[in-house]
Protein backbone atom coordinates (compact mmCIF):
# COMPACT_ATOMS: atom_id res chain seq x y z
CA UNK A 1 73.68 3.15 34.54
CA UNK A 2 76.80 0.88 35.44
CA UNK A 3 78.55 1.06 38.51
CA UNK A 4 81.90 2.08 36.27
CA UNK A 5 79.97 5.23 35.14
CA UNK A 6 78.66 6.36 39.02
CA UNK A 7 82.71 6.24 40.10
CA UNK A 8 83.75 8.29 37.36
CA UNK A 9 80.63 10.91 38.29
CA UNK A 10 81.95 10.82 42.03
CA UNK A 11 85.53 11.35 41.40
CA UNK A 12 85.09 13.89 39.16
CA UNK A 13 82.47 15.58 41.56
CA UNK A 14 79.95 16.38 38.45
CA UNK A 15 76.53 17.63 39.64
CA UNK A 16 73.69 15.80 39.23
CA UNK A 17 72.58 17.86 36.39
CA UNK A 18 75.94 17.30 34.45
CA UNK A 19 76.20 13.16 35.88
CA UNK A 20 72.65 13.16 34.01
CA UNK A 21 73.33 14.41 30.72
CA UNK A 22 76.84 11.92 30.91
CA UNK A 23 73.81 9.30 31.52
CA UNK A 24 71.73 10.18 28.51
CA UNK A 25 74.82 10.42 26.11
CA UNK A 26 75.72 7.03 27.30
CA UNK A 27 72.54 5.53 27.02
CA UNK A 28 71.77 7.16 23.75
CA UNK A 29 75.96 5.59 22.29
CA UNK A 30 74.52 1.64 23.30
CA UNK A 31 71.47 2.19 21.72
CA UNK A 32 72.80 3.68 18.87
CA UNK A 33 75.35 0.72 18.48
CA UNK A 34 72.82 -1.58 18.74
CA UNK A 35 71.07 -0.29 16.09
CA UNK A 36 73.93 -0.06 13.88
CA UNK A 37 74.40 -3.80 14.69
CA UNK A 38 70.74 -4.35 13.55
CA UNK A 39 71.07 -2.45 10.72
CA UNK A 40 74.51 -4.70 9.42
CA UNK A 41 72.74 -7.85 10.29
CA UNK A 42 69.81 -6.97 8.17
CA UNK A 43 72.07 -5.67 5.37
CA UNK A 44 73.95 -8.71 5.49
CA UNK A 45 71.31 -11.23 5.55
CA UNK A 46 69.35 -9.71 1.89
């Protein structure tokens, strides 16, 4: 988790349940780009 993403759970007070979800959505949208990234490269390369 970056350090941008713990400042906006502290200022807007989010408990730890909610700060975790944020965590998993944000971890989930990389990965997800990532793979979309993959997915062009391979695309591209055939």
């Amino acid at each position: 988790m970056s350090l941008c993403f713990q400042l906006e759970c502290n200022r807007y007070n989010m408990d730890e349940l909610i700060c975790s979800a944020f965590k998993v959505l944000d971890y989930n949208r990389r990965f997800l780009k990532m793979n979309i990234a993959g997915l062009l490269v391979i695309s591209h390369t055939d």
